[in-house]
C-alpha atoms as a PDB file:
ATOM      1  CA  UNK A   1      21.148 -55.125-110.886  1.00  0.00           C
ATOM      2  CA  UNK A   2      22.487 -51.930-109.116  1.00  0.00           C
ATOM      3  CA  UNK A   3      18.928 -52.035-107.133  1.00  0.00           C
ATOM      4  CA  UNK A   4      20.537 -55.874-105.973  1.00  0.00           C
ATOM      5  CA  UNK A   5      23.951 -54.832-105.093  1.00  0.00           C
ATOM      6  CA  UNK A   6      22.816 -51.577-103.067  1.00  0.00           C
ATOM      7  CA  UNK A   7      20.056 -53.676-101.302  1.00  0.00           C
ATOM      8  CA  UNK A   8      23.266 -56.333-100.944  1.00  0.00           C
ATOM      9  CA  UNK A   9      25.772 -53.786 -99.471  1.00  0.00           C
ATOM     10  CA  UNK A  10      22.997 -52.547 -96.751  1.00  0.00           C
ATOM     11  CA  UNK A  11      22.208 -55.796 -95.417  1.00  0.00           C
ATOM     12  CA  UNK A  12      25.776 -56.390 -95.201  1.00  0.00           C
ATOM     13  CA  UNK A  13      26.524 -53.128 -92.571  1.00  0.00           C
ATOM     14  CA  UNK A  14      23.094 -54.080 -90.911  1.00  0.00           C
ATOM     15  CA  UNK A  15      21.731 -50.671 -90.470  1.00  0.00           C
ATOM     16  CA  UNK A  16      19.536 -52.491 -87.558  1.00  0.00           C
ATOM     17  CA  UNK A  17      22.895 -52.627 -85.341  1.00  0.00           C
ATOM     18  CA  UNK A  18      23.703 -48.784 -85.763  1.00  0.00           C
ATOM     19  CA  UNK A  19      21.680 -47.548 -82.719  1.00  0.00           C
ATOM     20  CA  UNK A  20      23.728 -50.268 -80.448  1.00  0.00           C
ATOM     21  CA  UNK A  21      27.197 -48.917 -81.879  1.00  0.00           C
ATOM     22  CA  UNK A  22      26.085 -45.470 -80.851  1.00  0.00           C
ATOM     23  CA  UNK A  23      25.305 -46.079 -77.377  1.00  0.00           C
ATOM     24  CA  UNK A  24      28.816 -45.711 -75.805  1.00  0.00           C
ATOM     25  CA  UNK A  25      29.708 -42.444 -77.393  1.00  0.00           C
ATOM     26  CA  UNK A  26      26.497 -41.263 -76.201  1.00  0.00           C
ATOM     27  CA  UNK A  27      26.730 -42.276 -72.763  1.00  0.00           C
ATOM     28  CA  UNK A  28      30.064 -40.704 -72.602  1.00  0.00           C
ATOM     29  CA  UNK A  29      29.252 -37.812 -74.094  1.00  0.00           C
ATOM     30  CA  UNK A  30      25.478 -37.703 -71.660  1.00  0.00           C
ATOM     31  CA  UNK A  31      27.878 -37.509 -68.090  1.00  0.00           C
ATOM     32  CA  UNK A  32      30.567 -35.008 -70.108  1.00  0.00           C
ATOM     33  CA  UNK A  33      27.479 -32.265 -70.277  1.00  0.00           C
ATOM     34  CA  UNK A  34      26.467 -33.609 -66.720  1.00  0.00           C
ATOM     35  CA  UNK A  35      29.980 -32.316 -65.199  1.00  0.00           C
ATOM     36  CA  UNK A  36      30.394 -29.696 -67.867  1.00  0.00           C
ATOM     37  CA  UNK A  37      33.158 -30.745 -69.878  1.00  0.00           C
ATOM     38  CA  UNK A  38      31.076 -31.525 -72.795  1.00  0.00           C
ATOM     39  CA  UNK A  39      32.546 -30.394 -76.729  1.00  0.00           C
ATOM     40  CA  UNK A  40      30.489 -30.479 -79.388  1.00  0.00           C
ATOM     41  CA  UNK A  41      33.668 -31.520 -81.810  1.00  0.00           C
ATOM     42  CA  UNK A  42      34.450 -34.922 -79.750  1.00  0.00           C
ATOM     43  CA  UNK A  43      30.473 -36.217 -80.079  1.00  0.00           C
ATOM     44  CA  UNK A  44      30.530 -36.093 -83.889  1.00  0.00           C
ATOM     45  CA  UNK A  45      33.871 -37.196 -84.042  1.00  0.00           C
ATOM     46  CA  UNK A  46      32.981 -40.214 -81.677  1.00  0.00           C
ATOM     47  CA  UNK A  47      29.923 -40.982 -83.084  1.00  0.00           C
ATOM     48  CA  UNK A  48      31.434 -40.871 -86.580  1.00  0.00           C
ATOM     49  CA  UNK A  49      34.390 -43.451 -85.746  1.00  0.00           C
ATOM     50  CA  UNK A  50      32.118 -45.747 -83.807  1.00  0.00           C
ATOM     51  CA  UNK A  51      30.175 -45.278 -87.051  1.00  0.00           C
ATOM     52  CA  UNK A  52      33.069 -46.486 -89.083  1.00  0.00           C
ATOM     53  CA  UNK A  53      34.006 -49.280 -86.386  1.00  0.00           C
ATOM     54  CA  UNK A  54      30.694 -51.059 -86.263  1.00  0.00           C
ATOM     55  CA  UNK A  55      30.153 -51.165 -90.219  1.00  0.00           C
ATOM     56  CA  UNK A  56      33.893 -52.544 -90.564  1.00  0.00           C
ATOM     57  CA  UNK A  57      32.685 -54.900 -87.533  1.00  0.00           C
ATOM     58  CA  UNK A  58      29.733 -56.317 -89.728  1.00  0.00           C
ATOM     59  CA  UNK A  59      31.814 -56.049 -93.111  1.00  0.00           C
ATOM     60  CA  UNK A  60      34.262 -58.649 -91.458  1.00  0.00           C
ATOM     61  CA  UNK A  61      32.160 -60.460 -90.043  1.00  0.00           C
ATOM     62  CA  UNK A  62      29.961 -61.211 -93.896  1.00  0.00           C
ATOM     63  CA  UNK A  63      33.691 -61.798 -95.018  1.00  0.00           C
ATOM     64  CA  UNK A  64      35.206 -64.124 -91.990  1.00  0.00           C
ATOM     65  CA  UNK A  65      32.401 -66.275 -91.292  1.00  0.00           C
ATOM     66  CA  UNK A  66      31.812 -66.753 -95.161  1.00  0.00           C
ATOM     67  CA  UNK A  67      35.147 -67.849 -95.476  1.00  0.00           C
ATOM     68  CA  UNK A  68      34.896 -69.894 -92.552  1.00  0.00           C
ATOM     69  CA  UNK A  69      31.875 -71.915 -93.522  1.00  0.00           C
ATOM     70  CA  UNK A  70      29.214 -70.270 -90.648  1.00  0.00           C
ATOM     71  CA  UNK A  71      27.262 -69.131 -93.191  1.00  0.00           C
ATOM     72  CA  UNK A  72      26.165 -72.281 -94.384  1.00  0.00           C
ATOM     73  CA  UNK A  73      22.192 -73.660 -95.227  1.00  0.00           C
ATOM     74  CA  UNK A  74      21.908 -73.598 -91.188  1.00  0.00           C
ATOM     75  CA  UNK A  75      22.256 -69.848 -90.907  1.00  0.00           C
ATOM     76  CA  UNK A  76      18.933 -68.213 -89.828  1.00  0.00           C
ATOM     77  CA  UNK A  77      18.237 -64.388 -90.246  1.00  0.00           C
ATOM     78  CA  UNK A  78      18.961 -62.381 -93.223  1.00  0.00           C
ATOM     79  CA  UNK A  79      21.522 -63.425 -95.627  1.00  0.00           C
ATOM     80  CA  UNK A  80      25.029 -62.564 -96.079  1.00  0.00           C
ATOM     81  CA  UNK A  81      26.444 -60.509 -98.790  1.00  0.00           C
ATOM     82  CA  UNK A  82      28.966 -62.823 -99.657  1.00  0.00           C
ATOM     83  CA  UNK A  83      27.178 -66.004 -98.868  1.00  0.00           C
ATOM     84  CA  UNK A  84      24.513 -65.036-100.945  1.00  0.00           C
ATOM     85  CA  UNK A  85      26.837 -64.623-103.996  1.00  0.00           C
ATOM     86  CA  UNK A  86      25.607 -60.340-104.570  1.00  0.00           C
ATOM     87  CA  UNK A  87      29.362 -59.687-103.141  1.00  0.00           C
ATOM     88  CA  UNK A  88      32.512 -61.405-104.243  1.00  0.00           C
ATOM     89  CA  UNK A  89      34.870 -62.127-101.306  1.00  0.00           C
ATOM     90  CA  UNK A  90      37.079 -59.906-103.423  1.00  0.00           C
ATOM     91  CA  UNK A  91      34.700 -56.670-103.368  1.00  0.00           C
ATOM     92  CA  UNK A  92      34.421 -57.700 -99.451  1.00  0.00           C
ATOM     93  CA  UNK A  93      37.824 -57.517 -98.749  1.00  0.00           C
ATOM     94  CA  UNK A  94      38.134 -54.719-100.298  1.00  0.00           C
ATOM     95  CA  UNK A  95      35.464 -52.595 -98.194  1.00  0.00           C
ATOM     96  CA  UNK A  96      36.508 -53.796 -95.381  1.00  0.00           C
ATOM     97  CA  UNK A  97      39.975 -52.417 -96.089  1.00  0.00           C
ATOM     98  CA  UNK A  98      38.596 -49.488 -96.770  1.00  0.00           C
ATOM     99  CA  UNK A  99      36.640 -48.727 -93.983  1.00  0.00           C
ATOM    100  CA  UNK A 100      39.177 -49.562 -91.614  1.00  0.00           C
ATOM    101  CA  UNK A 101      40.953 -46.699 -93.064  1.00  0.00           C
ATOM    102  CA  UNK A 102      37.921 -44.739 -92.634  1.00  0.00           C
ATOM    103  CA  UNK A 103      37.985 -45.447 -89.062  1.00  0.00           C
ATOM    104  CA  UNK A 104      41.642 -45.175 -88.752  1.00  0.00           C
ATOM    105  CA  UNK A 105      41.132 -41.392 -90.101  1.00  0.00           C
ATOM    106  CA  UNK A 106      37.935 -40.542 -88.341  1.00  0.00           C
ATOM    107  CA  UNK A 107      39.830 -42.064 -85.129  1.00  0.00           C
ATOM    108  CA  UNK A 108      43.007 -40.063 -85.442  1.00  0.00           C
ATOM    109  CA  UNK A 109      40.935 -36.685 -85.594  1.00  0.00           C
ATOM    110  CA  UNK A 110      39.342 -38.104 -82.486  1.00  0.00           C
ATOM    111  CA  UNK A 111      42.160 -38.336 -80.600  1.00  0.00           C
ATOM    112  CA  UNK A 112      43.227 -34.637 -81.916  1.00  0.00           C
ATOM    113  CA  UNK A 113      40.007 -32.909 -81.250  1.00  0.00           C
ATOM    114  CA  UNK A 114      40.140 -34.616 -77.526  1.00  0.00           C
ATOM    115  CA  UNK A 115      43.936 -34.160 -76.493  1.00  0.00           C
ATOM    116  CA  UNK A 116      45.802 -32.414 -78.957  1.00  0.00           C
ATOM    117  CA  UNK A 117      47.463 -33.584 -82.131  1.00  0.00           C
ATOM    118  CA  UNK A 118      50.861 -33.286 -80.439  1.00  0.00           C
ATOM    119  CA  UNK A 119      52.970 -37.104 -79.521  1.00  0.00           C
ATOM    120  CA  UNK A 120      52.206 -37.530 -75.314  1.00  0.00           C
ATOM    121  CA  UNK A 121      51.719 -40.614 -73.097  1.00  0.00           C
ATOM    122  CA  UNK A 122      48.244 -39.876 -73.496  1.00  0.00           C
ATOM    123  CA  UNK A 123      47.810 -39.817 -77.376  1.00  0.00           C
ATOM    124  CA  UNK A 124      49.838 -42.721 -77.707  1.00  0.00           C
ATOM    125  CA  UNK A 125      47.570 -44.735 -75.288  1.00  0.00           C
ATOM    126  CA  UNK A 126      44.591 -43.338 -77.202  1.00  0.00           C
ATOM    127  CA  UNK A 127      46.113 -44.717 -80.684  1.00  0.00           C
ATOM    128  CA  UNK A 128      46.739 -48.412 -79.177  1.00  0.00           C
ATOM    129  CA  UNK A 129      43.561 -48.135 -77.856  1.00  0.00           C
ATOM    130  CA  UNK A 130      42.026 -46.930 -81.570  1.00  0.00           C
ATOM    131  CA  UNK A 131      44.660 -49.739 -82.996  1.00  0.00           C
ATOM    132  CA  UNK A 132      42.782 -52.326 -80.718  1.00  0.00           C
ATOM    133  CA  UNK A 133      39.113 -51.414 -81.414  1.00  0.00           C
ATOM    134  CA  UNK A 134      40.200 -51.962 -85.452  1.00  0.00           C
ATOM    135  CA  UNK A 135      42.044 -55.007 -84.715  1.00  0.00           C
ATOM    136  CA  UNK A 136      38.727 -56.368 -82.668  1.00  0.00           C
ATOM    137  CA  UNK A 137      36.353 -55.347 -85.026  1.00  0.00           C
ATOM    138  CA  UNK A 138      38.144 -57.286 -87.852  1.00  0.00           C
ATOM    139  CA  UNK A 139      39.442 -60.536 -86.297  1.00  0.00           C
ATOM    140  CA  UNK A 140      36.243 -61.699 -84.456  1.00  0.00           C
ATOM    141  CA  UNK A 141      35.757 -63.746 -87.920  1.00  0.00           C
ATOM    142  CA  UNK A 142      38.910 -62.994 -89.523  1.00  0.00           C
ATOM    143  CA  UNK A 143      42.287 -64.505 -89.185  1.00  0.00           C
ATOM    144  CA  UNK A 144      43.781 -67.737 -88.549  1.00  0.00           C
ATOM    145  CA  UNK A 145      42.632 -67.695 -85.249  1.00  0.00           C
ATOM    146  CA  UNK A 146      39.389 -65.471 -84.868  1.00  0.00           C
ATOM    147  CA  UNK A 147      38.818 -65.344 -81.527  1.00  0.00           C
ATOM    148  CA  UNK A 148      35.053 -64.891 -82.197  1.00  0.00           C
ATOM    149  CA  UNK A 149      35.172 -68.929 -83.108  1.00  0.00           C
ATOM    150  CA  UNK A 150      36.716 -69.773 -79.424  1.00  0.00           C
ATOM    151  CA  UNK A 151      34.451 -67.474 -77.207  1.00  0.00           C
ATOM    152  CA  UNK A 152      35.975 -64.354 -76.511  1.00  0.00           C
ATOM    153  CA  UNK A 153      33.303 -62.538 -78.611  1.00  0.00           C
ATOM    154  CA  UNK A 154      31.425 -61.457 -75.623  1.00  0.00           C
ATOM    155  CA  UNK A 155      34.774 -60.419 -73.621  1.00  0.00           C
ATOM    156  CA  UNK A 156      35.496 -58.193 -76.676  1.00  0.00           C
ATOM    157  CA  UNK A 157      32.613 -56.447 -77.135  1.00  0.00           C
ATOM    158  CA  UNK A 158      32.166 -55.469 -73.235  1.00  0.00           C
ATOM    159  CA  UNK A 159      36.012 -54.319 -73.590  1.00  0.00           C
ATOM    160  CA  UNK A 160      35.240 -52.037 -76.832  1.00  0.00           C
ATOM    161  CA  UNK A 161      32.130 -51.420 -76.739  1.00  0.00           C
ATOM    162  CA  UNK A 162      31.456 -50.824 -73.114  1.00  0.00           C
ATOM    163  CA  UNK A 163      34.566 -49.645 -71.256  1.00  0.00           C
ATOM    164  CA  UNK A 164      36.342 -48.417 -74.061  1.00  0.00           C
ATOM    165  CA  UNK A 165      33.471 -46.690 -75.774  1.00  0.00           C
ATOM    166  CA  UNK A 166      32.348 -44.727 -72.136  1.00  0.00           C
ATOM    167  CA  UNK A 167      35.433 -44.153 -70.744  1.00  0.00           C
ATOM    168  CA  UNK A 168      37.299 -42.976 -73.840  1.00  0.00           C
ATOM    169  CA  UNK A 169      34.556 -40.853 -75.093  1.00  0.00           C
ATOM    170  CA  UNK A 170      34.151 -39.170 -71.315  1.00  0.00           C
ATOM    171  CA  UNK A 171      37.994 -38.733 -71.264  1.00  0.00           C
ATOM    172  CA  UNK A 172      38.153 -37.024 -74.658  1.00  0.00           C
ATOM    173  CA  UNK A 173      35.752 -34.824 -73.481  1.00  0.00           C
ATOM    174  CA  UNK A 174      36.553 -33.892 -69.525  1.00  0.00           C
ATOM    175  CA  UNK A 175      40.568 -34.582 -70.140  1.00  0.00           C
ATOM    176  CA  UNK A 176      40.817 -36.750 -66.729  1.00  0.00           C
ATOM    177  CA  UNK A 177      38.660 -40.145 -65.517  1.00  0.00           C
ATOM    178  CA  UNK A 178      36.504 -40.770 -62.643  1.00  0.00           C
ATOM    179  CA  UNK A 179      35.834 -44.402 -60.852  1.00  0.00           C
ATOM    180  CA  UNK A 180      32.083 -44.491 -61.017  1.00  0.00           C
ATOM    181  CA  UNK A 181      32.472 -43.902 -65.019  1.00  0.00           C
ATOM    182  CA  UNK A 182      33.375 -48.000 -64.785  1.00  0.00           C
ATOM    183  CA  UNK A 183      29.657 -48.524 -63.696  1.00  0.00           C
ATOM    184  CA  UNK A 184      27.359 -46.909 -66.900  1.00  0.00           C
ATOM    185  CA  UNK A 185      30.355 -48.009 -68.893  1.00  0.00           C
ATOM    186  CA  UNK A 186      29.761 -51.630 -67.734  1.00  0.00           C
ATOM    187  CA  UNK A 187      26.170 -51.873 -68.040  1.00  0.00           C
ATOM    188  CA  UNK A 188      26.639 -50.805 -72.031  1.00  0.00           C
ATOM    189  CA  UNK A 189      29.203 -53.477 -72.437  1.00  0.00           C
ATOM    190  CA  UNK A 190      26.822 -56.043 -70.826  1.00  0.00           C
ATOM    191  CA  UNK A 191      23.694 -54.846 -72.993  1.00  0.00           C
ATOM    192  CA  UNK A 192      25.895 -55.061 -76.135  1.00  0.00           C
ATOM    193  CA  UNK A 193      27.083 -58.316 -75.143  1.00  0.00           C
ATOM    194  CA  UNK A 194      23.634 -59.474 -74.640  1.00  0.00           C
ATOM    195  CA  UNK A 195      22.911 -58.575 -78.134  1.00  0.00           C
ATOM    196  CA  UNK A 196      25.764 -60.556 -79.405  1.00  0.00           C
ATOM    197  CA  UNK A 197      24.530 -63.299 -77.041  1.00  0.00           C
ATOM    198  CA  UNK A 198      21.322 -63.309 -78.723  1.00  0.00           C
ATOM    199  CA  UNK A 199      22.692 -63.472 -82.294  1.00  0.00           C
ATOM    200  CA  UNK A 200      24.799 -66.347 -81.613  1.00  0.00           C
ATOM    201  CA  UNK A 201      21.737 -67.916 -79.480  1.00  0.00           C
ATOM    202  CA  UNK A 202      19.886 -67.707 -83.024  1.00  0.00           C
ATOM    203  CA  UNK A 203      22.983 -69.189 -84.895  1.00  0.00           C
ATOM    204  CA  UNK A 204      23.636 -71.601 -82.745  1.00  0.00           C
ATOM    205  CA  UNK A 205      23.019 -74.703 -85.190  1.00  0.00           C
ATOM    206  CA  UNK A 206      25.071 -73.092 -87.827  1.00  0.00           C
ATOM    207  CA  UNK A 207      27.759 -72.068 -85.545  1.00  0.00           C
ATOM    208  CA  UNK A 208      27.887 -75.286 -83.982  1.00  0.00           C
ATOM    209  CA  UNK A 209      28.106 -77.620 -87.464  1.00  0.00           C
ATOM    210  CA  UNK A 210      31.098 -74.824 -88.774  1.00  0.00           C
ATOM    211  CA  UNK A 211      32.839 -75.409 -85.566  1.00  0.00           C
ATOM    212  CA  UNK A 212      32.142 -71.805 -84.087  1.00  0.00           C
ATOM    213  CA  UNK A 213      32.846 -72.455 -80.374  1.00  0.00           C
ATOM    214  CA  UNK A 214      30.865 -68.995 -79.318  1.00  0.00           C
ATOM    215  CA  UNK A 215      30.097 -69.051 -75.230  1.00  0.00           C
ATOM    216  CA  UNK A 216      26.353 -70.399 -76.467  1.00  0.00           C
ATOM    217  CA  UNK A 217      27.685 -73.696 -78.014  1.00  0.00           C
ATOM    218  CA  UNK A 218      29.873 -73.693 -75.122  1.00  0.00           C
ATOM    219  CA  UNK A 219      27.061 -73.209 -72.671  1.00  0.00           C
ATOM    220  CA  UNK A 220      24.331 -74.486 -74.345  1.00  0.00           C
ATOM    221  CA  UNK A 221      20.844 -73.435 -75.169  1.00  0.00           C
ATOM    222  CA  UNK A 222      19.371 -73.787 -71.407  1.00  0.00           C
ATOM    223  CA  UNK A 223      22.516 -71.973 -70.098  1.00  0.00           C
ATOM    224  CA  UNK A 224      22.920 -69.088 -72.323  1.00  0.00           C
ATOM    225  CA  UNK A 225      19.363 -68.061 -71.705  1.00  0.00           C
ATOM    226  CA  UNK A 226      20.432 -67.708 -68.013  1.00  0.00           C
ATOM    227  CA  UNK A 227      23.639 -65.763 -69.093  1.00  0.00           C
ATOM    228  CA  UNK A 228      21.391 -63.419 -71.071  1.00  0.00           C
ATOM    229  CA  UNK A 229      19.335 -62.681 -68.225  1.00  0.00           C
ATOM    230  CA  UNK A 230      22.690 -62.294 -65.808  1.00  0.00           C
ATOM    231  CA  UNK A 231      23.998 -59.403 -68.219  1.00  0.00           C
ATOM    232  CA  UNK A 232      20.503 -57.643 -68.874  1.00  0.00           C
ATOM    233  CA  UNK A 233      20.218 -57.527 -64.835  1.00  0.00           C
ATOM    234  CA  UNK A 234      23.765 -56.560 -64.436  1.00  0.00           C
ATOM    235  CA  UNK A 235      23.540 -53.854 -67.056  1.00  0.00           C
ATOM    236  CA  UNK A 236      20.049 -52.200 -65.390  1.00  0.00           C
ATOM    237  CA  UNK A 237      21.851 -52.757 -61.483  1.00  0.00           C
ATOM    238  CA  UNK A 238      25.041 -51.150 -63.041  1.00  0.00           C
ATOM    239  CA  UNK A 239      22.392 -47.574 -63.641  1.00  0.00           C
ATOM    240  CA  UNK A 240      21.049 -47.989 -60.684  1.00  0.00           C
ATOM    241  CA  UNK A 241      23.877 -48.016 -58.734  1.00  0.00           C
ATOM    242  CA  UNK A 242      25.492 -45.585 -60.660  1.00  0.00           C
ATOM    243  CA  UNK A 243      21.929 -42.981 -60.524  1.00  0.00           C
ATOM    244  CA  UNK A 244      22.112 -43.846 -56.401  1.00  0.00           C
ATOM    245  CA  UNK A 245      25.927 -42.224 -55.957  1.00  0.00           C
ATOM    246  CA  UNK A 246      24.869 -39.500 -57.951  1.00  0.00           C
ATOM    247  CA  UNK A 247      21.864 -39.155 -56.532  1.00  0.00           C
ATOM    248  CA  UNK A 248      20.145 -35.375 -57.293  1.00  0.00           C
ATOM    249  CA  UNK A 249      16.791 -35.790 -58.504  1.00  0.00           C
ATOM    250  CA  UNK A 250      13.874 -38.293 -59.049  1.00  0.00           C
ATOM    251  CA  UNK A 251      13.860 -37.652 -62.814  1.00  0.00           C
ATOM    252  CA  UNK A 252      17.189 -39.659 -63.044  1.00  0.00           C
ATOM    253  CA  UNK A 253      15.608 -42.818 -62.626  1.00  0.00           C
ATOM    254  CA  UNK A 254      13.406 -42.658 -65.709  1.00  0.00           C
ATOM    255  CA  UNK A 255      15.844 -44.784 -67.746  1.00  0.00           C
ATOM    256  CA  UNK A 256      13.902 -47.759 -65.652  1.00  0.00           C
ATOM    257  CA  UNK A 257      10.957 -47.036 -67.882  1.00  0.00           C
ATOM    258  CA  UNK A 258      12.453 -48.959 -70.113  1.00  0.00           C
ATOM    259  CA  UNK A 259      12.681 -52.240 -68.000  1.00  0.00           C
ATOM    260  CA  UNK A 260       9.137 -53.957 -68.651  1.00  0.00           C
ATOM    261  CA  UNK A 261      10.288 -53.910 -72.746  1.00  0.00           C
ATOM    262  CA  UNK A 262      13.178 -55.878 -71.370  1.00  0.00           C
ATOM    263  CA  UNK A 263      11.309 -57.761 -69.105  1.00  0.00           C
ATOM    264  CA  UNK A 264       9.213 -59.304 -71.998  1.00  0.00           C
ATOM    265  CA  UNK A 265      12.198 -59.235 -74.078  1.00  0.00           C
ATOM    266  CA  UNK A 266      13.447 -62.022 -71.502  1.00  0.00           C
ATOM    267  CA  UNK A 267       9.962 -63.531 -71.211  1.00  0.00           C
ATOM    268  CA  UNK A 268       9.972 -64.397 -75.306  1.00  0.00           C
ATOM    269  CA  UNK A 269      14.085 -65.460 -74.968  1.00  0.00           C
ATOM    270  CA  UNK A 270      12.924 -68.509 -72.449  1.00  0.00           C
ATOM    271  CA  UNK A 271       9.520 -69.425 -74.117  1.00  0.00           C
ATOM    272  CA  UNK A 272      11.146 -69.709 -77.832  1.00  0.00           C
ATOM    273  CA  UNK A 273      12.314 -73.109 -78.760  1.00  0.00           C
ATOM    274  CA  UNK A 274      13.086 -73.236 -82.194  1.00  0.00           C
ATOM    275  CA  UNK A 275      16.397 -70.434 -82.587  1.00  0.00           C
ATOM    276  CA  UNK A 276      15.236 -68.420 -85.611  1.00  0.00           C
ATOM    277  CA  UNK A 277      12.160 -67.242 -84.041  1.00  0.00           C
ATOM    278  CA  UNK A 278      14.885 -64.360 -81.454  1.00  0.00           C
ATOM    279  CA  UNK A 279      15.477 -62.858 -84.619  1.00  0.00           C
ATOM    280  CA  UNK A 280      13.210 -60.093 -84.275  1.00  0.00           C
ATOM    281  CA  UNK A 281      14.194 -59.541 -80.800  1.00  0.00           C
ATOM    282  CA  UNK A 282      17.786 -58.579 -82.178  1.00  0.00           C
ATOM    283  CA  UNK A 283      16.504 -55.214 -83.145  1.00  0.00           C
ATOM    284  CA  UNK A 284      14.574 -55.095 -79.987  1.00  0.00           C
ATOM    285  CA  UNK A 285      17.051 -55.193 -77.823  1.00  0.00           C
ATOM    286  CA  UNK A 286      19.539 -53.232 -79.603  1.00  0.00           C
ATOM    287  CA  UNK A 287      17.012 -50.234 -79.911  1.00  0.00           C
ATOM    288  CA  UNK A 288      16.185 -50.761 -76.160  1.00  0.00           C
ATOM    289  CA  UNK A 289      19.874 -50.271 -75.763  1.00  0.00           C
ATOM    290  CA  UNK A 290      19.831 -47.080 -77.671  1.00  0.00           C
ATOM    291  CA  UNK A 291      16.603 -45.883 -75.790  1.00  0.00           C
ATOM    292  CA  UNK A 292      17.696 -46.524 -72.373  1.00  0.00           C
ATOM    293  CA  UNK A 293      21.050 -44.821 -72.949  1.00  0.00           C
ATOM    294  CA  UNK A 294      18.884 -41.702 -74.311  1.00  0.00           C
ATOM    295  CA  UNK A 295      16.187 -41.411 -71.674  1.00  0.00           C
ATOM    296  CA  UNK A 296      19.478 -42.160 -68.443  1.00  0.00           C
ATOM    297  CA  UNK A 297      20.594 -39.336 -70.571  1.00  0.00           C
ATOM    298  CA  UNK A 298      17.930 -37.192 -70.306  1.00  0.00           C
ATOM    299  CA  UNK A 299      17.222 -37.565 -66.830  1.00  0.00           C
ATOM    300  CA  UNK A 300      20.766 -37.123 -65.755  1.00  0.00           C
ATOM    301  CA  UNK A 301      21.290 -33.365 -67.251  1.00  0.00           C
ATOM    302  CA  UNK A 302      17.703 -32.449 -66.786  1.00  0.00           C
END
C-alpha cells in the first residue's frame, strides 16, 4: 500500500519533466558566469523555486484536468494520481496548496538573495512576477476558467518559462538586463512550448471529447505538427543568432550538436499517426532541452 501511494505521488510530479523546468535558471545563470556576475546563492535558489513551480505545475494539473473530465478512458500516457483513484482530490488539493507555499518561500528568498530583502520598485516587480508564475502554474487546469482549456497554454509557458525564467534568473544575478538576453530566453520558451505542444498532440482525443480547446484541437493534427516544427526552428535560430552577436570562439556553436536528435525527433512527430505512440518522445525532447541548454552553456564560458 505505501509502495502504491509513493509510486502514485511520483507519477503525479512527473520526475521526466524536471530537466525541462531547469533549463531557464540554467541558461540564466550560464550568461551570468559569461559576463561575471554569476552568485552561487541565486542558482540554488532558482533552481530550487523552479523546482517547487514545476511540481505544483503537474500537481494542478492531476487535480484540474481530473476535475474537469480530461482524464477520461481517452487519456494516453501514464495515469493520473487522481484519475486513477491512488489520490483523493482531497489529498491533491492539499499538496498542491502546499507546494505553492513551498514555492512562495523558496521564491521570496530568491528575490532576497538577488536584490535585497528591503521593499523597492524592483522587489515589488520581482514578487508580481513570483505571484504570476504561481498563479500560471495552478490555473492552466484549475479554476473556473483555466486558460489551459482555451489555448493560452503555450503563451504561458513561453512567458514563464522562457522570458521569465532567463531574464529573471540573469537579473538576479548581474542586477541590470541586456536586449540580446530576449533571444536564448526565447528559444527556451519555444522548446518548452514545444514540449507542451507535444503532450497535448498525444491528448488530443481526450482533450477534444472533455472540451479542452488547447491550440492542437484548435489547429488540428496536420497543423500542429507544422507549429511544432516552427518553434523547434525558432528556438535553434534564436542560439544562433544569439552565439553570432556574441561571437568569440568556434566552441560556442557546439550546442548545434544537438540538432540531428531533434531532427529525428521531428522526423518520428510527422510519420506517427496514431497519438499515443509521441509519448516517448516527451522525455526526448524535454532532455534535449536540458542538454542543449548545458552544452550552449559550456561552450559559451569555455
Amino acid at each position: 500500500m505505501v509502495n502504491s501511494q509513493v509510486k502514485a505521488w511520483l507519477q503525479a510530479i512527473r520526475l521526466r519533466t524536471l530537466p525541462l523546468a531547469f533549463s531557464s535558471s540554467l541558461l540564466g545563470s550560464f550568461i551570468a558566469f559569461h559576463d561575471r556576475t554569476f552568485k552561487w546563492s541565486v542558482l540554488w535558489l532558482a533552481l530550487l523555486t523552479t523546482l517547487f513551480l514545476q511540481i505544483l505545475s503537474n500537481l494542478a494539473n492531476d487535480y484540474g484536468d481530473s476535475k474537469n473530465g480530461a482524464d477520461n478512458e481517452d487519456r494516453v500516457g501514464p495515469r493520473r494520481a487522481v484519475q486513477s483513484g491512488a489520490v483523493t482530490p482531497k489529498q491533491m488539493r492539499t499538496a498542491v496548496i502546499a507546494t505553492a507555499l513551498l514555492a512562495f518561500v523558496s521564491g521570496i528568498f530568491l528575490i532576497g538573495t538577488g536584490i535585497g530583502f528591503f521593499f523597492s520598485l524592483r522587489w515589488l516587480t520581482f514578487l508580481i512576477l513570483g505571484l504570476g508564475a504561481l498563479a500560471a502554474a495552478i490555473n492552466y487546469t484549475v479554476g473556473r476558467k483555466p486558460y489551459g482549456y482555451f489555448g493560452f497554454g503555450d503563451l504561458f509557458v513561453f512567458l514563464f518559462f522562457g522570458l521569465t525564467g532567463v531574464v529573471g534568473t540573469y537579473y538576479l544575478h548581474a542586477g541590470h538586463l541586456q536586449s540580446d538576453l530576449l533571444l536564448p530566453a526565447s528559444a527556451i520558451g519555444f522548446l518548452s512550448a514545444a514540449v507542451l505542444n507535444l503532450n497535448n498532440m498525444r491528448d488530443v482525443n481526450g482533450d477534444r471529447k472533455a472540451g479542452k480547446r488547447t491550440l492542437v484541437v484548435i489547429l488540428g493534427p496536420i497543423r500542429a505538427r507544422y507549429y511544432h516544427l516552427f518553434l523547434i526552428a525558432s528556438a535553434f535560430l534564436a542560439l544562433i543568432l544569439y552565439t553570432i552577436v556574441n561571437y568569440r570562439q568556434p566552441v560556442q556553436y557546439i550546442f548545434l550538436l544537438t540538432l540531428p536528435v531533434l531532427v529525428m525527433h521531428l522526423a518520428t512527430v510527422f510519420k506517427v499517426k496514431i497519438p499515443s505512440e509521441l509519448d516517448p518522445q516527451l522525455k526526448r525532447l524535454a532532455l534535449a532541452t536540458f542538454i542543449t541548454v548545458l552544452i550552449f552553456g559550456i561552450g559559451l564560458i569555455a
